[in-house]
PDB file of N, CA and C in Angstrom:
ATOM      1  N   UNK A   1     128.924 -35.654  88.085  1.00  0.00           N
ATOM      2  CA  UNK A   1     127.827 -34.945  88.703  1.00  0.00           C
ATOM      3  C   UNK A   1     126.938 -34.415  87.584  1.00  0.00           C
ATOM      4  N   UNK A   2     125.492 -34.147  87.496  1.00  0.00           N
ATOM      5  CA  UNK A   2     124.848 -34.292  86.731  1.00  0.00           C
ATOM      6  C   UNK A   2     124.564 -32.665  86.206  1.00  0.00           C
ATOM      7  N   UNK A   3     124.822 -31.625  87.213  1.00  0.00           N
ATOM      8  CA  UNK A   3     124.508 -30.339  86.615  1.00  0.00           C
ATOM      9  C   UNK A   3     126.336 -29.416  86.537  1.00  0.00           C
ATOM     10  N   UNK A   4     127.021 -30.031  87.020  1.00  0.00           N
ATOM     11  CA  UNK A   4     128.887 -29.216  87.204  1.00  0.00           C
ATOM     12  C   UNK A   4     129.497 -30.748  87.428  1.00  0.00           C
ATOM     13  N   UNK A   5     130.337 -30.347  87.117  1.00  0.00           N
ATOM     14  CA  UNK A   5     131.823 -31.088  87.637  1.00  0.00           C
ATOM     15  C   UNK A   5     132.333 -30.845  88.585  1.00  0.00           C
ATOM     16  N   UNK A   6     133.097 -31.365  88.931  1.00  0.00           N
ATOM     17  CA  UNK A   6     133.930 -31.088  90.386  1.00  0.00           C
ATOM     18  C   UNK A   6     134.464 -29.945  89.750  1.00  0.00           C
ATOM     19  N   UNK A   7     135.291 -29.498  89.207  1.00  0.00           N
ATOM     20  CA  UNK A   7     136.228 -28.582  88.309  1.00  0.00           C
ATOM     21  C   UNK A   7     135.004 -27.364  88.600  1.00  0.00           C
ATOM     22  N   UNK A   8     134.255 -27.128  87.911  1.00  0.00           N
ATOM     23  CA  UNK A   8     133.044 -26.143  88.478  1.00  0.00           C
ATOM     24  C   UNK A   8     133.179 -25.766  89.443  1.00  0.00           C
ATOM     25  N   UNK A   9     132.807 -26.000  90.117  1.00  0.00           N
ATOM     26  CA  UNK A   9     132.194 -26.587  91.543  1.00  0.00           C
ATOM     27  C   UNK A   9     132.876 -25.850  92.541  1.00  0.00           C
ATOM     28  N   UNK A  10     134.460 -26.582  92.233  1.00  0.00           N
ATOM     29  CA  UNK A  10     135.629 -25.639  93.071  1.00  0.00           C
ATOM     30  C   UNK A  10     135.984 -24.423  92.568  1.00  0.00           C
ATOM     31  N   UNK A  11     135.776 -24.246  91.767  1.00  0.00           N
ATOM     32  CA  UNK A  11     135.861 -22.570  90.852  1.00  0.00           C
ATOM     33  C   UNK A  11     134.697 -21.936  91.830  1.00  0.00           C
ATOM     34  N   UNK A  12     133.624 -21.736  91.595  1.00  0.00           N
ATOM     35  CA  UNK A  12     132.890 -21.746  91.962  1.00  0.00           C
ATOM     36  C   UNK A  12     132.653 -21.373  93.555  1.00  0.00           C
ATOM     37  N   UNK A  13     132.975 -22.432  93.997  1.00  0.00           N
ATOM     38  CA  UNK A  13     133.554 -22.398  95.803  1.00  0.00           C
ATOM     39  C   UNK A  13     134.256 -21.184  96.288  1.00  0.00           C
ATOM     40  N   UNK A  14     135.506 -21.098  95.352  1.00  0.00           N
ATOM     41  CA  UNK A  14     136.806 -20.429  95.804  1.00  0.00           C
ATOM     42  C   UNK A  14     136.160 -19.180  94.878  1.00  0.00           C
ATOM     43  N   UNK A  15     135.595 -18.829  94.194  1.00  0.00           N
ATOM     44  CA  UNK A  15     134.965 -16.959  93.903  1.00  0.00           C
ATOM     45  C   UNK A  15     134.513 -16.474  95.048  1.00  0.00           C
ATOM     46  N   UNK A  16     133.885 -17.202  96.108  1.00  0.00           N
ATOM     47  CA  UNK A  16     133.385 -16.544  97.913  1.00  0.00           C
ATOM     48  C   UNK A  16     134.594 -16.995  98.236  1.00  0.00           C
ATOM     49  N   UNK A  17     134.999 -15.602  98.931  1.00  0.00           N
ATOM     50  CA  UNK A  17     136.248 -15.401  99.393  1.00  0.00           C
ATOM     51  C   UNK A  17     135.702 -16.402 100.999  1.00  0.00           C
ATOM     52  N   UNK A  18     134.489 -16.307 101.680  1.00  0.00           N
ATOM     53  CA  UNK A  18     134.165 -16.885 103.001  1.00  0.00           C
ATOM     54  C   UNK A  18     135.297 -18.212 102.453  1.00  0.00           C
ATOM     55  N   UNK A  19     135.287 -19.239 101.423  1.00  0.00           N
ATOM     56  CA  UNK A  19     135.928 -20.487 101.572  1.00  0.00           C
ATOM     57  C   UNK A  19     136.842 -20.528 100.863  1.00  0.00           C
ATOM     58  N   UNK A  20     137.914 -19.994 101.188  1.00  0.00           N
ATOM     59  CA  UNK A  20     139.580 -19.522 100.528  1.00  0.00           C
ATOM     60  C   UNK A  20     139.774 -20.896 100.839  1.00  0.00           C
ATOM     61  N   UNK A  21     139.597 -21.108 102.693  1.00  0.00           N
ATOM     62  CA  UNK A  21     140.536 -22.324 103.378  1.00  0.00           C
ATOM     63  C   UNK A  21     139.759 -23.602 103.266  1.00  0.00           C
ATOM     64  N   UNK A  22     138.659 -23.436 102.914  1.00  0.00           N
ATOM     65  CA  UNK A  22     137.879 -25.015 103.112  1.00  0.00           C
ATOM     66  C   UNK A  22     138.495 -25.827 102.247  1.00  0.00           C
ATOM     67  N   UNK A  23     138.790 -26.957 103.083  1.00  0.00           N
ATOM     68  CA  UNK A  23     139.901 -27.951 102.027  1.00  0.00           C
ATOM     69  C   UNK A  23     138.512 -28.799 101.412  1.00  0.00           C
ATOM     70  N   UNK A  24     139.568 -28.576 100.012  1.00  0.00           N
ATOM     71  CA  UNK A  24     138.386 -29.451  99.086  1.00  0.00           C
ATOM     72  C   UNK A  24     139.542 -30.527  98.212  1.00  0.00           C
ATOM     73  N   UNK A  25     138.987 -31.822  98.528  1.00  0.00           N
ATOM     74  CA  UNK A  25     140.075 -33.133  97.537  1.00  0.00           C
ATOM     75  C   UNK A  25     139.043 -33.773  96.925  1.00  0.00           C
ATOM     76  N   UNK A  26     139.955 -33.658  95.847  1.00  0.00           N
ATOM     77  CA  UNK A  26     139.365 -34.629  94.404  1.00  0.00           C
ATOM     78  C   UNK A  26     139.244 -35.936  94.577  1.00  0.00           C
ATOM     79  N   UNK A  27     138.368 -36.535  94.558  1.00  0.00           N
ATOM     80  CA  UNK A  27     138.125 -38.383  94.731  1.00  0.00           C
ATOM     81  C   UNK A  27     137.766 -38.819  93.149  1.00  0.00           C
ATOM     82  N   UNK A  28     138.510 -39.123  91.974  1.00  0.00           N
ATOM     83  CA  UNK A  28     137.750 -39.126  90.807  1.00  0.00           C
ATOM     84  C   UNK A  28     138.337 -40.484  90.483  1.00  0.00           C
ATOM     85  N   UNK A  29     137.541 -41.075  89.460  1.00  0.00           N
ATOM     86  CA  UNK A  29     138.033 -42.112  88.534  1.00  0.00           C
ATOM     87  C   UNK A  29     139.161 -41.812  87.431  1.00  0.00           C
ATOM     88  N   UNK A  30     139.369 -40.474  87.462  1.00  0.00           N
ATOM     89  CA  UNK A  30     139.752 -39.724  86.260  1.00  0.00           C
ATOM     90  C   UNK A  30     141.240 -39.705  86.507  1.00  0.00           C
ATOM     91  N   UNK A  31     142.341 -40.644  86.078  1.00  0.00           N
ATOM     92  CA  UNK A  31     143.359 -41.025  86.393  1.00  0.00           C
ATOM     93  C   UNK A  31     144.371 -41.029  85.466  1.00  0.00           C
ATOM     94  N   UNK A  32     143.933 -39.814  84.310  1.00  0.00           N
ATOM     95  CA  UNK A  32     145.027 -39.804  83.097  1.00  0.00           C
ATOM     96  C   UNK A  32     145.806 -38.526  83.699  1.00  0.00           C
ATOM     97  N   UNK A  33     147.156 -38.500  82.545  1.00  0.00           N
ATOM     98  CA  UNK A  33     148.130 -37.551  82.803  1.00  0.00           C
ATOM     99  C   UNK A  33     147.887 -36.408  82.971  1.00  0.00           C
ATOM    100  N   UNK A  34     147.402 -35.938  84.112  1.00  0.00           N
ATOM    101  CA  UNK A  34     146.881 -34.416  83.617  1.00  0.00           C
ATOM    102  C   UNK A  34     145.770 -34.304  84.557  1.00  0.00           C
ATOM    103  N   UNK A  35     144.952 -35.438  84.569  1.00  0.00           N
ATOM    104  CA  UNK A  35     144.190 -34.960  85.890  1.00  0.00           C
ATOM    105  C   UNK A  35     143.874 -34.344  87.085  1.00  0.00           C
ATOM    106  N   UNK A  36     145.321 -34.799  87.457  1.00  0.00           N
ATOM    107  CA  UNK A  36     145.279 -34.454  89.091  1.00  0.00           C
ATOM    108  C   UNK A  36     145.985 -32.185  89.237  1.00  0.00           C
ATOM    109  N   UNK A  37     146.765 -32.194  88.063  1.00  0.00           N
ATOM    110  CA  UNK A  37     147.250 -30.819  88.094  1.00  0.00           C
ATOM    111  C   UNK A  37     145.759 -30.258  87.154  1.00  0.00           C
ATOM    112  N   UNK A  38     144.712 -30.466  86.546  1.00  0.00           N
ATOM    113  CA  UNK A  38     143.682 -30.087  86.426  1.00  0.00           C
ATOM    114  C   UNK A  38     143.141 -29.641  87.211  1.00  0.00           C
ATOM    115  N   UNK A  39     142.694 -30.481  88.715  1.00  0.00           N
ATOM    116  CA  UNK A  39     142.061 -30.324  89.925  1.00  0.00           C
ATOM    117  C   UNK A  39     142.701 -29.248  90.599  1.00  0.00           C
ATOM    118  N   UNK A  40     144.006 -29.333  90.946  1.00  0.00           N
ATOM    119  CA  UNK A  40     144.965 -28.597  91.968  1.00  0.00           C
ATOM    120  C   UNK A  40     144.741 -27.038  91.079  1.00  0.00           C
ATOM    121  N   UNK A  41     144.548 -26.822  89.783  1.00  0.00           N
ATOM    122  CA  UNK A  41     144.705 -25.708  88.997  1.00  0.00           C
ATOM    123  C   UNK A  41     143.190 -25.276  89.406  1.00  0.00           C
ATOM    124  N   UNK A  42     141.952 -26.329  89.161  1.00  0.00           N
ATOM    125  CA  UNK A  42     141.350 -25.100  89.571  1.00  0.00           C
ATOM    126  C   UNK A  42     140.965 -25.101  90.966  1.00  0.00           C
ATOM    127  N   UNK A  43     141.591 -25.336  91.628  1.00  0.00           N
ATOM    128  CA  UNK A  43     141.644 -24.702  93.391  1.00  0.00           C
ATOM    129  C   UNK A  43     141.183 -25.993  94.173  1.00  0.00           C
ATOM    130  N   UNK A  44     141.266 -27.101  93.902  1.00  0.00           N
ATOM    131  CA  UNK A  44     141.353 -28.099  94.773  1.00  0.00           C
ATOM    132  C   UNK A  44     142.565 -27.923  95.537  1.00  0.00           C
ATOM    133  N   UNK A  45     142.601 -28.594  96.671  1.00  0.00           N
ATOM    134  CA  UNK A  45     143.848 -29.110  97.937  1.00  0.00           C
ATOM    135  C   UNK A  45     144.462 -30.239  97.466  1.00  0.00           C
ATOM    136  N   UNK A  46     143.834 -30.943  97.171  1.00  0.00           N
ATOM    137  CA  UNK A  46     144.672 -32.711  97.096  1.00  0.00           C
ATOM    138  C   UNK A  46     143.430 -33.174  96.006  1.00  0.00           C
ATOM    139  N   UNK A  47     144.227 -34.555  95.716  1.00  0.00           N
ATOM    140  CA  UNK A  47     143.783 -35.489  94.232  1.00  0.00           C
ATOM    141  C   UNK A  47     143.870 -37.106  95.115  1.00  0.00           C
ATOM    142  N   UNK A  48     142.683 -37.747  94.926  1.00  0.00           N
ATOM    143  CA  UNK A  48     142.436 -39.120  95.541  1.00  0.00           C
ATOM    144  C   UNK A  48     142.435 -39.990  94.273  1.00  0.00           C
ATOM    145  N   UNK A  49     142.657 -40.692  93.478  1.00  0.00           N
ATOM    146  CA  UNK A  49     142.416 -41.579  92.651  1.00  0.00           C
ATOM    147  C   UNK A  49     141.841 -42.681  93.089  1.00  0.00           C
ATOM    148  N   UNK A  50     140.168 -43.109  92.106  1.00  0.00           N
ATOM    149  CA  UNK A  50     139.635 -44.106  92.301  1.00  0.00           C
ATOM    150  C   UNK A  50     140.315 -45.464  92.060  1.00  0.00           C
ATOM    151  N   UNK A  51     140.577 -46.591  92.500  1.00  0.00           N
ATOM    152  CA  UNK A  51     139.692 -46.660  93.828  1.00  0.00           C
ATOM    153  C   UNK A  51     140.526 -46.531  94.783  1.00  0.00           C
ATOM    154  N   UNK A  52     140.166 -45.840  96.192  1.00  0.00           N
ATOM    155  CA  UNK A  52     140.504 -45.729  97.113  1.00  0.00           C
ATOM    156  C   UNK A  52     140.275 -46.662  98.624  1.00  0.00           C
ATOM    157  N   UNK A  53     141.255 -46.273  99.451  1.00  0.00           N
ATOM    158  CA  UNK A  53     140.739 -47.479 100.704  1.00  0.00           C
ATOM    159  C   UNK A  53     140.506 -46.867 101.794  1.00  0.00           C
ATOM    160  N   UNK A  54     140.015 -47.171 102.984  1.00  0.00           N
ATOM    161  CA  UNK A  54     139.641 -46.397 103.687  1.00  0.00           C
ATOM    162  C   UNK A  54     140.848 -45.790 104.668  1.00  0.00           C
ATOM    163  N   UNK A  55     141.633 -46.408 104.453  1.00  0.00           N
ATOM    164  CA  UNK A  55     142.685 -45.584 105.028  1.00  0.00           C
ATOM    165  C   UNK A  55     143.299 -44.373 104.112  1.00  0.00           C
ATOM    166  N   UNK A  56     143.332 -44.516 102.889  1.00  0.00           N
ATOM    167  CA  UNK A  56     143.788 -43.412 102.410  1.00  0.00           C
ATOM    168  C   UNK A  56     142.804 -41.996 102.756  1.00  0.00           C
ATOM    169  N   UNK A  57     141.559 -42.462 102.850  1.00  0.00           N
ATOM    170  CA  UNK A  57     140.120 -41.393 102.833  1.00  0.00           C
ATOM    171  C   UNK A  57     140.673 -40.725 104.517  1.00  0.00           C
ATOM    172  N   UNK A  58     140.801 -41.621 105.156  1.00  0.00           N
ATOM    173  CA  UNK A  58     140.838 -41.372 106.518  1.00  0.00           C
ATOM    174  C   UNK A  58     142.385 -40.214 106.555  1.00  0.00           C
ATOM    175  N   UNK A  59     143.654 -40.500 105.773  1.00  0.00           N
ATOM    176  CA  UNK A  59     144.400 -40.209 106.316  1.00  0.00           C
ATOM    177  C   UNK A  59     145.008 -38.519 105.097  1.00  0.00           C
ATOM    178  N   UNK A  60     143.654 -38.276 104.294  1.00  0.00           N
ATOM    179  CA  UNK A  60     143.439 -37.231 103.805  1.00  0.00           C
ATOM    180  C   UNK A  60     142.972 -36.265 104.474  1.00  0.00           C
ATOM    181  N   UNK A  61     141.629 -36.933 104.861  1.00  0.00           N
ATOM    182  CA  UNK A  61     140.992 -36.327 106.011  1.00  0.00           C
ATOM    183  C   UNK A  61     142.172 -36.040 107.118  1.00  0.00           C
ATOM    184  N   UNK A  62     142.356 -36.061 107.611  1.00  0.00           N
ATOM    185  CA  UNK A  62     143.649 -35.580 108.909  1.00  0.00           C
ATOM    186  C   UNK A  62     144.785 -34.770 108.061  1.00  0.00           C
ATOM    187  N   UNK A  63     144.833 -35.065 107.018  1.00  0.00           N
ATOM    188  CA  UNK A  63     146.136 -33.968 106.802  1.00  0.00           C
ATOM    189  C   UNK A  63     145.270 -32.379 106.454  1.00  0.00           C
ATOM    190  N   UNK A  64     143.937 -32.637 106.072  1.00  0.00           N
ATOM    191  CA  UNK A  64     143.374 -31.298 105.848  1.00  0.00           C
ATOM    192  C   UNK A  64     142.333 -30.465 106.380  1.00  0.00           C
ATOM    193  N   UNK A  65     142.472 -31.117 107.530  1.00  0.00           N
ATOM    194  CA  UNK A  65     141.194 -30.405 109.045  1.00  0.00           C
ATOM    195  C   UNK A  65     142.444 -30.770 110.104  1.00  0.00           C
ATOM    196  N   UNK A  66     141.874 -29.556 110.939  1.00  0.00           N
ATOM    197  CA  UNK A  66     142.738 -29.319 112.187  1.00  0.00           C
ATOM    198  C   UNK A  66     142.432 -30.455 113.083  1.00  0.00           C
ATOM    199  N   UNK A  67     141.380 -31.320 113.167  1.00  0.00           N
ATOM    200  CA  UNK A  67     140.825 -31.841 113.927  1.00  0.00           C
ATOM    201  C   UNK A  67     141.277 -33.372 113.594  1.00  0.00           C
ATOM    202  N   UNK A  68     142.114 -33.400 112.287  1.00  0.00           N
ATOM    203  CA  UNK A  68     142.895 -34.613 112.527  1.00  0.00           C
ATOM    204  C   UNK A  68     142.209 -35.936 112.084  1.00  0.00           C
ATOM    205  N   UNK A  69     141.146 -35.566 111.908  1.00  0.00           N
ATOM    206  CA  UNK A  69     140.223 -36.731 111.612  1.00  0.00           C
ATOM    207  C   UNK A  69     139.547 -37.186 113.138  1.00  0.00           C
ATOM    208  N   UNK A  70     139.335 -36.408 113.650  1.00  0.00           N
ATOM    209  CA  UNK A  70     138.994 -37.329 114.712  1.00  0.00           C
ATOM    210  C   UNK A  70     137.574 -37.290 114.992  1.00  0.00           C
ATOM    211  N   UNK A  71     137.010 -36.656 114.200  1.00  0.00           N
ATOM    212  CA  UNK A  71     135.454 -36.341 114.055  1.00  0.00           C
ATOM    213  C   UNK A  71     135.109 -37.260 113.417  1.00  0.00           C
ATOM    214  N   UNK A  72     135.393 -38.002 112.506  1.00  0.00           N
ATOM    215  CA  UNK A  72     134.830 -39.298 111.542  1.00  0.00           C
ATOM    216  C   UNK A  72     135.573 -40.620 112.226  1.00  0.00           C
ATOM    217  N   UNK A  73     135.942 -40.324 113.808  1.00  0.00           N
ATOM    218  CA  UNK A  73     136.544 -42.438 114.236  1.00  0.00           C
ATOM    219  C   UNK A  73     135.187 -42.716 114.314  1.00  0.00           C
ATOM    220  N   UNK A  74     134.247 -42.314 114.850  1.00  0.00           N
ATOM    221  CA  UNK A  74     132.767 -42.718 115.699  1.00  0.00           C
ATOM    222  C   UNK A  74     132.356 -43.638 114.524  1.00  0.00           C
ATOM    223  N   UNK A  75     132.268 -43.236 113.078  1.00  0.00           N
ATOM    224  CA  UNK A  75     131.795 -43.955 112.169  1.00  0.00           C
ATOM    225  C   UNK A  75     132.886 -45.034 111.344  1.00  0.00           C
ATOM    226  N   UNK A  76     133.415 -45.282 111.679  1.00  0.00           N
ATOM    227  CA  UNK A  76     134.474 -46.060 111.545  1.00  0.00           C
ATOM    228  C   UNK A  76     134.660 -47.596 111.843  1.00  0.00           C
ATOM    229  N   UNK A  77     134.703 -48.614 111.680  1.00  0.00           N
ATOM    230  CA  UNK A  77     134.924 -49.769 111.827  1.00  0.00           C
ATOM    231  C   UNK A  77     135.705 -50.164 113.196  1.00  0.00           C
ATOM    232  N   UNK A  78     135.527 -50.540 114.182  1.00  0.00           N
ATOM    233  CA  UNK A  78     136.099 -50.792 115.324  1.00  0.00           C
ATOM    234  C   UNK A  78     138.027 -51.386 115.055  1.00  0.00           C
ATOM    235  N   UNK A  79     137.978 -52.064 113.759  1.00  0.00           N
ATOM    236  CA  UNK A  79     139.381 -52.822 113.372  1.00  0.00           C
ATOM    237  C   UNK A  79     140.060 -51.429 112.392  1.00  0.00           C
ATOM    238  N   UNK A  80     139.779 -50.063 112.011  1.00  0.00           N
ATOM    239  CA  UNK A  80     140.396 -49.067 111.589  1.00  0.00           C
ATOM    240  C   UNK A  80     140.838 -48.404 112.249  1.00  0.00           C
ATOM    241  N   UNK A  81     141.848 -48.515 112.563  1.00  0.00           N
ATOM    242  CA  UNK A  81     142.671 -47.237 113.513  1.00  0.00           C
ATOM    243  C   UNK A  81     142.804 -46.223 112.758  1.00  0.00           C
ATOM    244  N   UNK A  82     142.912 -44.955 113.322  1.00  0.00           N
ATOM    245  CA  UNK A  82     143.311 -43.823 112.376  1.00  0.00           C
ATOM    246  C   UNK A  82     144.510 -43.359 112.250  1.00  0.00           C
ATOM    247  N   UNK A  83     145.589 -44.243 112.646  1.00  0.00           N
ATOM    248  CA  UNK A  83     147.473 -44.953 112.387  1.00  0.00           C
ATOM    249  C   UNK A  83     147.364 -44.944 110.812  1.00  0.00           C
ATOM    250  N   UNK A  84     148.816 -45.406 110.344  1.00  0.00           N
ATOM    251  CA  UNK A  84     149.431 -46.188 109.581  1.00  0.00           C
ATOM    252  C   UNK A  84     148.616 -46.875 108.949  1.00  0.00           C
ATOM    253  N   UNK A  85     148.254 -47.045 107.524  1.00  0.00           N
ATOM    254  CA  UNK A  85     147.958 -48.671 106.757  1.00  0.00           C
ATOM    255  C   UNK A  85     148.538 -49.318 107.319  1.00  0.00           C
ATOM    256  N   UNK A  86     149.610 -49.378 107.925  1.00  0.00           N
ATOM    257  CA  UNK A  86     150.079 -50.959 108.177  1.00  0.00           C
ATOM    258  C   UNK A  86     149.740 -51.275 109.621  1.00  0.00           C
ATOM    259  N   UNK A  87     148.309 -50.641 110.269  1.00  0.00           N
ATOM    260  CA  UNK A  87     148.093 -50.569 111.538  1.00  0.00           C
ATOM    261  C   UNK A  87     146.843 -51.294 111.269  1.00  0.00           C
ATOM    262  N   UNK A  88     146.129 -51.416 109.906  1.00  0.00           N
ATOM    263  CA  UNK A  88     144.342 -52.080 109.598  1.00  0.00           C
ATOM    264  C   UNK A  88     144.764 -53.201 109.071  1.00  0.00           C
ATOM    265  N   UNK A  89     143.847 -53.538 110.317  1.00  0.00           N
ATOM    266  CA  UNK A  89     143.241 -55.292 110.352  1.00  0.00           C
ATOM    267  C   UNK A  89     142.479 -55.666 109.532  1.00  0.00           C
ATOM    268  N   UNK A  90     143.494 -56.486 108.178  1.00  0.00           N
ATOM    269  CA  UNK A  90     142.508 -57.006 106.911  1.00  0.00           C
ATOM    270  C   UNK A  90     141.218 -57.672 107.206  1.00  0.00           C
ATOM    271  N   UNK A  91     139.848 -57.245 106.692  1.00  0.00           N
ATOM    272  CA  UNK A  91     138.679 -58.767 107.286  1.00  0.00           C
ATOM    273  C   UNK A  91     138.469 -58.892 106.363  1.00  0.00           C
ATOM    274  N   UNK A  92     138.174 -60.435 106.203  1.00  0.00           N
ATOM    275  CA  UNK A  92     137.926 -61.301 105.103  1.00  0.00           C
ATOM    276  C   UNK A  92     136.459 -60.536 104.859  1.00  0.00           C
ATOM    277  N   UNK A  93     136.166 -61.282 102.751  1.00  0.00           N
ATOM    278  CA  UNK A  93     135.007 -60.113 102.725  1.00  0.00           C
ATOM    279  C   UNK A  93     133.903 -61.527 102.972  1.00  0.00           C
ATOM    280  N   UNK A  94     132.807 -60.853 103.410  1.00  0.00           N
ATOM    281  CA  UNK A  94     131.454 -61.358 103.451  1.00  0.00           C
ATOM    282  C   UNK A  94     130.451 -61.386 102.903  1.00  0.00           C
ATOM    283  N   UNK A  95     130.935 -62.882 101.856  1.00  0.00           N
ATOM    284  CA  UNK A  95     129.705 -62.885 100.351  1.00  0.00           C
ATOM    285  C   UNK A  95     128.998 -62.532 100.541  1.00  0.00           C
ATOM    286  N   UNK A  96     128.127 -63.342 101.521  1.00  0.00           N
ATOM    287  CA  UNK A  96     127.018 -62.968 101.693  1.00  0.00           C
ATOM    288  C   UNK A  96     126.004 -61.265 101.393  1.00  0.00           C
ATOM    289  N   UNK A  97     126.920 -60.381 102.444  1.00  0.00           N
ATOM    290  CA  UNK A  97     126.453 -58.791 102.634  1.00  0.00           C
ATOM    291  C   UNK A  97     127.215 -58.346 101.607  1.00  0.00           C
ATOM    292  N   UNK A  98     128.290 -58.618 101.229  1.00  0.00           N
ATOM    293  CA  UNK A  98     128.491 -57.509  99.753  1.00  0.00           C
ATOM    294  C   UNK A  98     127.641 -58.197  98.626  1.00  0.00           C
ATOM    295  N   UNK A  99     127.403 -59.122  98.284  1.00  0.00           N
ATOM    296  CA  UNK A  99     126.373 -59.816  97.077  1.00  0.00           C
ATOM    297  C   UNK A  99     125.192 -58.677  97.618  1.00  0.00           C
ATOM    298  N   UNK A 100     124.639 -58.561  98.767  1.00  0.00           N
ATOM    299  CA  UNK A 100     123.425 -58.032  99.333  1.00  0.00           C
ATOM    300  C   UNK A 100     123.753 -56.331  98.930  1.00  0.00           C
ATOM    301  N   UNK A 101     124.655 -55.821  99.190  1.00  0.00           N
ATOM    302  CA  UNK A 101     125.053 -54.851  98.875  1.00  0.00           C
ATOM    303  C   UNK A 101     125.303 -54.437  97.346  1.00  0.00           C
ATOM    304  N   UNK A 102     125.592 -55.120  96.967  1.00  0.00           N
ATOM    305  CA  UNK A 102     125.346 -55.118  95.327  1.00  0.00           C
ATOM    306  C   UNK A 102     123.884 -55.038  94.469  1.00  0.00           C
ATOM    307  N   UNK A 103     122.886 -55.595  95.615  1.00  0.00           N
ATOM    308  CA  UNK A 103     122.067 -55.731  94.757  1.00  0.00           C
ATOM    309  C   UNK A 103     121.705 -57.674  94.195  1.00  0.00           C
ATOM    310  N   UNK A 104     122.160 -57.769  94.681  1.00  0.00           N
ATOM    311  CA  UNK A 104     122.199 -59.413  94.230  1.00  0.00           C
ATOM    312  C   UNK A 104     122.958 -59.911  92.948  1.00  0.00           C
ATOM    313  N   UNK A 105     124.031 -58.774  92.250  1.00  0.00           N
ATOM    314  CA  UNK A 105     124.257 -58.673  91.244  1.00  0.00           C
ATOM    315  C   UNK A 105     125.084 -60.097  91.072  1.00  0.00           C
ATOM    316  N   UNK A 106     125.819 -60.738  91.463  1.00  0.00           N
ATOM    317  CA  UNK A 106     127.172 -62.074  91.514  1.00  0.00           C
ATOM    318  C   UNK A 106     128.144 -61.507  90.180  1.00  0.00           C
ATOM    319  N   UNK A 107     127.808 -60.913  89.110  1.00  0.00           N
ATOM    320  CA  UNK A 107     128.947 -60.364  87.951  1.00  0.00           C
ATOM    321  C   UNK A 107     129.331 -59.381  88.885  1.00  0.00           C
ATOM    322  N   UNK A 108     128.799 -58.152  89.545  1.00  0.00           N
ATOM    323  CA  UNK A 108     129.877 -57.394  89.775  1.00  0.00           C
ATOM    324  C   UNK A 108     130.407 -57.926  91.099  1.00  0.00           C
ATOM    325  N   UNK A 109     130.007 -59.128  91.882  1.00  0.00           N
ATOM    326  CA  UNK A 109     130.968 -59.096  93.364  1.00  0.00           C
ATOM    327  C   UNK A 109     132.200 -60.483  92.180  1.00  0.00           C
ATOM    328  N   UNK A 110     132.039 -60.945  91.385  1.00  0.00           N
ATOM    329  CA  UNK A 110     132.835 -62.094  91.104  1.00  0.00           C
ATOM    330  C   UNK A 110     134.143 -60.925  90.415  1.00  0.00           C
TER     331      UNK A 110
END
């Protein structure tokens, strides 16, 4: 982030006592020894390591809102259940829209 860090950020957060409980998880690339008790130390909930899948995002989300996740199915892929990984229906990827999604880049979809 270009003006704090996450590390900030949640310091920061947790000095207003209003957001003691707002669950806040780390999603970082930052995957050395030490990272994740970095985050949790300064007042994060949970540690996501990049890269992530959408089931893990999904099934963070539900362990840290009362609501279970059930506020984010609407935006969700019709083949993601909000079950088990072993409940999502792999889809093949589609050169086409991720090349498009890239940017037209072909080095980063190859």
């Amino acid at each position: 982030m270009p003006v704090m860090d996450g590390l900030e950020a949640t310091h920061r957060i947790r000095q207003d006592g209003r957001w003691n409980t707002l669950p806040i998880v780390a999603m970082t690339a930052n995957a050395m020894k030490g990272d994740q008790e970095k985050c949790l130390d300064a007042g994060m909930n949970d540690y996501l390591a990049k890269p992530v899948t959408i089931v893990e995002v999904v099934a963070m989300v539900q362990k840290w809102t009362s609501s279970g996740g059930s506020a984010i199915a609407p935006i969700l892929p019709q083949d993601v259940a909000l079950g088990a990984a072993s409940d999502v229906v792999q889809q093949p990827i589609n050169d086409g829209k991720a090349l498009h999604q890239l940017g037209g880049d072909q080095g980063l979809l190859d």
